[in-house]
C-alpha atoms as a PDB file:
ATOM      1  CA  UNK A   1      20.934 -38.142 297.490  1.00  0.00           C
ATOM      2  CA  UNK A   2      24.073 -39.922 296.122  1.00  0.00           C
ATOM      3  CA  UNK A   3      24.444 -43.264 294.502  1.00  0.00           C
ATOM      4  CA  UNK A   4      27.425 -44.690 293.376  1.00  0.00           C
ATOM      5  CA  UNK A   5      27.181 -47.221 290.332  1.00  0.00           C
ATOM      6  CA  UNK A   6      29.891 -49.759 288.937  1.00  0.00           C
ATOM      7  CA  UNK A   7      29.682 -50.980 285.584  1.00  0.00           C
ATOM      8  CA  UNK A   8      31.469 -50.139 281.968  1.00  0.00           C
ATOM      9  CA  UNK A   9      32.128 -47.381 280.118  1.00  0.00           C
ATOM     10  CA  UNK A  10      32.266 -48.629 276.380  1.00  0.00           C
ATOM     11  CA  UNK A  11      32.368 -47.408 272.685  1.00  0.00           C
ATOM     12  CA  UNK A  12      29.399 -48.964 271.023  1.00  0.00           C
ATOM     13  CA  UNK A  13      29.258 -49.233 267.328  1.00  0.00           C
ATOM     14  CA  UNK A  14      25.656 -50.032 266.523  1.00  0.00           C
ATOM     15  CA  UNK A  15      23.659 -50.659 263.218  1.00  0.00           C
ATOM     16  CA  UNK A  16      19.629 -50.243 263.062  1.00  0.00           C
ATOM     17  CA  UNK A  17      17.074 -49.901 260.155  1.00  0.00           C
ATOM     18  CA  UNK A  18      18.068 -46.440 260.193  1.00  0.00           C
ATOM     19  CA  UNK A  19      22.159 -46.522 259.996  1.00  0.00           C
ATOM     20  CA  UNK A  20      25.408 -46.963 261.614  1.00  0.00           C
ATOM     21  CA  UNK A  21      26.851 -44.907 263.798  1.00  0.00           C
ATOM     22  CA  UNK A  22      30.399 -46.025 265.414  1.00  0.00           C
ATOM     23  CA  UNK A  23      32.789 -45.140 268.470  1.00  0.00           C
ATOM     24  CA  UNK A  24      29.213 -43.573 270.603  1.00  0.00           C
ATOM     25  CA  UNK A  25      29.568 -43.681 274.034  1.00  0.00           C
ATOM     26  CA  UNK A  26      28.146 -46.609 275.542  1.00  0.00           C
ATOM     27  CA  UNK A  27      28.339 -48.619 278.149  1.00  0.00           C
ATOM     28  CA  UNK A  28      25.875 -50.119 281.452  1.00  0.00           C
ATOM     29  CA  UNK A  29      27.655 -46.863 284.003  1.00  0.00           C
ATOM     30  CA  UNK A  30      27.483 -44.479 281.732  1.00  0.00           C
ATOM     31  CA  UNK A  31      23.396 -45.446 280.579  1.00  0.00           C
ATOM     32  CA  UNK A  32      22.474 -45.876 283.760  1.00  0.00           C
ATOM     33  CA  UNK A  33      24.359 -42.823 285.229  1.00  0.00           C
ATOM     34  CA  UNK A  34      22.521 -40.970 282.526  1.00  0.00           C
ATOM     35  CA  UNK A  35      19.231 -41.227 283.774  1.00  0.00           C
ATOM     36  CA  UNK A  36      20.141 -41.567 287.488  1.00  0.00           C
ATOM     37  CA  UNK A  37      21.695 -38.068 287.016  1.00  0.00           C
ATOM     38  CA  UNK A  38      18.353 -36.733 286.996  1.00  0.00           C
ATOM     39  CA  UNK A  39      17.132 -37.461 290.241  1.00  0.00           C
ATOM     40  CA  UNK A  40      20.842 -38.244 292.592  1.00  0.00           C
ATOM     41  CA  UNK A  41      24.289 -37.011 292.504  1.00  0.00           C
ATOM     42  CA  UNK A  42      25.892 -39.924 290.401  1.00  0.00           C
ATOM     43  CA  UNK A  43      29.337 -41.444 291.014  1.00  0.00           C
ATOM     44  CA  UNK A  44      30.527 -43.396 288.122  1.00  0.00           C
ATOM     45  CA  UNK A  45      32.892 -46.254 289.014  1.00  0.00           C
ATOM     46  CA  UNK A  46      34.585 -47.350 285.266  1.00  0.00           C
ATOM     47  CA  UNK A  47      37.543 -47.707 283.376  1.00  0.00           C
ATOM     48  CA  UNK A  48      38.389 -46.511 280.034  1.00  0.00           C
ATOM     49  CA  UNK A  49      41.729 -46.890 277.877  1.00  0.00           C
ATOM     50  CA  UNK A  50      44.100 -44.511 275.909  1.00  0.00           C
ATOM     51  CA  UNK A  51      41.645 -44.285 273.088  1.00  0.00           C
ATOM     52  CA  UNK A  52      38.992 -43.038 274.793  1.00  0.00           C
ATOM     53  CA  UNK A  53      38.139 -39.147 273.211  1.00  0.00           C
ATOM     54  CA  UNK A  54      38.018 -36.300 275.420  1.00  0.00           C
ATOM     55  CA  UNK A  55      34.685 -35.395 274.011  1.00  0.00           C
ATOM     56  CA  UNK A  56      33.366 -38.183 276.033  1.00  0.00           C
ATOM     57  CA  UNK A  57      34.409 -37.332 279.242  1.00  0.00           C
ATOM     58  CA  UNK A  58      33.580 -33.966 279.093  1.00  0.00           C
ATOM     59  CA  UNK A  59      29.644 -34.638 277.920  1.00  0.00           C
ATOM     60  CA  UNK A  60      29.528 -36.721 281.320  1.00  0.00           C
ATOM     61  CA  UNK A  61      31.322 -34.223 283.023  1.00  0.00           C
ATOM     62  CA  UNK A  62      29.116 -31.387 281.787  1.00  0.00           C
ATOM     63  CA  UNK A  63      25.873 -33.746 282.678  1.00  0.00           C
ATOM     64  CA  UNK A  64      27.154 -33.358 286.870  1.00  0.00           C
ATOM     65  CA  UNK A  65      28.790 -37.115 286.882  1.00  0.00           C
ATOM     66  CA  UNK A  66      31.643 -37.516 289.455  1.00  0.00           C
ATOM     67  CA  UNK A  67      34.500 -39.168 287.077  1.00  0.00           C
ATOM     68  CA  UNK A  68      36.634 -38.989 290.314  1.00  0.00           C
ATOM     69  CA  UNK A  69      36.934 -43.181 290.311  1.00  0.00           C
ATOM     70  CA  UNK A  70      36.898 -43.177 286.321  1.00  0.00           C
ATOM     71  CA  UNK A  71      40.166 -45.031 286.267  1.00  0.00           C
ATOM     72  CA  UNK A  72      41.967 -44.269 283.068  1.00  0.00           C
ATOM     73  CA  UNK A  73      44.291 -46.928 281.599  1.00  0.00           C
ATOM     74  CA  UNK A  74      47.013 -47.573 278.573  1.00  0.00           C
ATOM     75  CA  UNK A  75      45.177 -50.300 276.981  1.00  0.00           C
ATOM     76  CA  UNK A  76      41.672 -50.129 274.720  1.00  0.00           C
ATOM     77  CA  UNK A  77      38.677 -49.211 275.637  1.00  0.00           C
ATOM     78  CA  UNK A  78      36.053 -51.856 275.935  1.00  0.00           C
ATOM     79  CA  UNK A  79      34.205 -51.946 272.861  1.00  0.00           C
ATOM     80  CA  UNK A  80      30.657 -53.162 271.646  1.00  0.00           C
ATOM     81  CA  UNK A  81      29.287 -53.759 268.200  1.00  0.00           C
ATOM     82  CA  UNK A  82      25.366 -54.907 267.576  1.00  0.00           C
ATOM     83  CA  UNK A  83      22.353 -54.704 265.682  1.00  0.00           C
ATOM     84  CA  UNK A  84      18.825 -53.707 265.897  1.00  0.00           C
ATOM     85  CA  UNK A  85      16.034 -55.301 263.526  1.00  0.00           C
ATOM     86  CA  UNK A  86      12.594 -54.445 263.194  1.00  0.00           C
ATOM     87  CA  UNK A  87      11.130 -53.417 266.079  1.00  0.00           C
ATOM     88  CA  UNK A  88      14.543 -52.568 267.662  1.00  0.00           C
ATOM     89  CA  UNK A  89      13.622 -54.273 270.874  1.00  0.00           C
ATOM     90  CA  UNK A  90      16.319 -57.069 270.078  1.00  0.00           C
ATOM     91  CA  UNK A  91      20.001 -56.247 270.539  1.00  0.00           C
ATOM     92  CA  UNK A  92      22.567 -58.955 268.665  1.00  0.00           C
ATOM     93  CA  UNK A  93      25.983 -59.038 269.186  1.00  0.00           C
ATOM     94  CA  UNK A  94      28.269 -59.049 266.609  1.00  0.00           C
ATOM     95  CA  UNK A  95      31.583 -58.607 268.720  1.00  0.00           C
ATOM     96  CA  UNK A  96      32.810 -57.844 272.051  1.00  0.00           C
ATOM     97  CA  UNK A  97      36.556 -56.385 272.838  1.00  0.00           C
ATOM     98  CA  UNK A  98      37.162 -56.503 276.279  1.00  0.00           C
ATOM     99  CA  UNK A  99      40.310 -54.127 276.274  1.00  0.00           C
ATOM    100  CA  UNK A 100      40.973 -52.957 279.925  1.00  0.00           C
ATOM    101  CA  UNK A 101      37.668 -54.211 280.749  1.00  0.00           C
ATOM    102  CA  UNK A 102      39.633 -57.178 280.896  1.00  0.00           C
ATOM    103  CA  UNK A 103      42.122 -55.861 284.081  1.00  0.00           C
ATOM    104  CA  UNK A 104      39.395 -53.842 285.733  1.00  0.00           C
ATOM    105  CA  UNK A 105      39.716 -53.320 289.480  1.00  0.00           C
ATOM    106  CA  UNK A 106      37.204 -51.132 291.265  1.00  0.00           C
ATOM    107  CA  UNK A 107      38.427 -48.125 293.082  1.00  0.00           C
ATOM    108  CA  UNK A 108      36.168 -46.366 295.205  1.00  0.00           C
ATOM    109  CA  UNK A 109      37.851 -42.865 296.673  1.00  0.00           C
ATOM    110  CA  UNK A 110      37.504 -42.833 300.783  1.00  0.00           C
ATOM    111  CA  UNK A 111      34.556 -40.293 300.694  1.00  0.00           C
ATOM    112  CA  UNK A 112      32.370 -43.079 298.009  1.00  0.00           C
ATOM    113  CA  UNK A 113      32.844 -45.495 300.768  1.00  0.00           C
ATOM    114  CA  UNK A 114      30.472 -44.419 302.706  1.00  0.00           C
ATOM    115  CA  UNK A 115      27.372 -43.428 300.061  1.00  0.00           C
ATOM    116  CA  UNK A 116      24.423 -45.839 300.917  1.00  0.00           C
ATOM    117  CA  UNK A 117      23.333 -46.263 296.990  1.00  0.00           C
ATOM    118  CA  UNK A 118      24.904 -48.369 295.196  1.00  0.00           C
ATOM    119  CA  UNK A 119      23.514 -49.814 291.492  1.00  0.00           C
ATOM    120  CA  UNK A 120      25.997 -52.329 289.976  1.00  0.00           C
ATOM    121  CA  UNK A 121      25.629 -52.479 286.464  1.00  0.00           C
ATOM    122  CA  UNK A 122      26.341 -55.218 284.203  1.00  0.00           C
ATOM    123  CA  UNK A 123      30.115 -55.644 283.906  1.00  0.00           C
ATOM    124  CA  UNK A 124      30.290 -59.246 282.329  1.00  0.00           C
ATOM    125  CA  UNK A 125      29.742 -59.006 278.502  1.00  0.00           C
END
């Protein structure tokens, strides 16, 4: 089974009880395509900008994600910071960078056209 899914690729700074960690790979496609991967064929449908590392896209690469309609642009990657207090069930947003997020146009190749799954991820911050 295939399934294709739509939705952001990101670089999430986020702070918890625990720590910070900044730059992680984030994003609705790339969690969702994370655990979809384990049961379909996953086609990620994203854009990502000039700063977005290598190391990224070969981890999704490596995890059997089709990056074929990963459409890489010369702006900045869409970008996330938040928290997590307590419990950590709570996300708040501190800020929000849109980047090429902002001039995102889908592009599926002619062979995606025609897969029957489709999960569209949040793409509206």
């Amino acid at each position: 089974m295939s399934i294709l899914v739509l939705g952001t690729t990101a670089l999430d700074t986020v702070k918890t009880p625990y720590g910070k960690r900044k730059h992680m790979l984030g994003g609705s496609a790339v969690h969702f395509s994370m655990s979809a991967r384990l049961f379909a064929n996953v086609n990620l449908v994203a854009i990502i900008g000039k700063d977005f590392p290598q190391k990224h896209i070969n981890f999704l690469h490596s995890k059997g994600i089709n990056l074929n309609s990963l459409i890489k642009s010369t702006g900045k990657t869409f970008r996330w910071e938040g928290e997590y207090k307590g419990d950590l069930n709570t996300a708040i947003t501190i800020s929000t960078e849109l980047g090429v997020l902002s001039v995102f146009k889908p592009r599926v190749s002619e062979e995606q056209r025609y897969i029957k799954n489709i999960f569209l991820a949040n793409v509206d911050p």
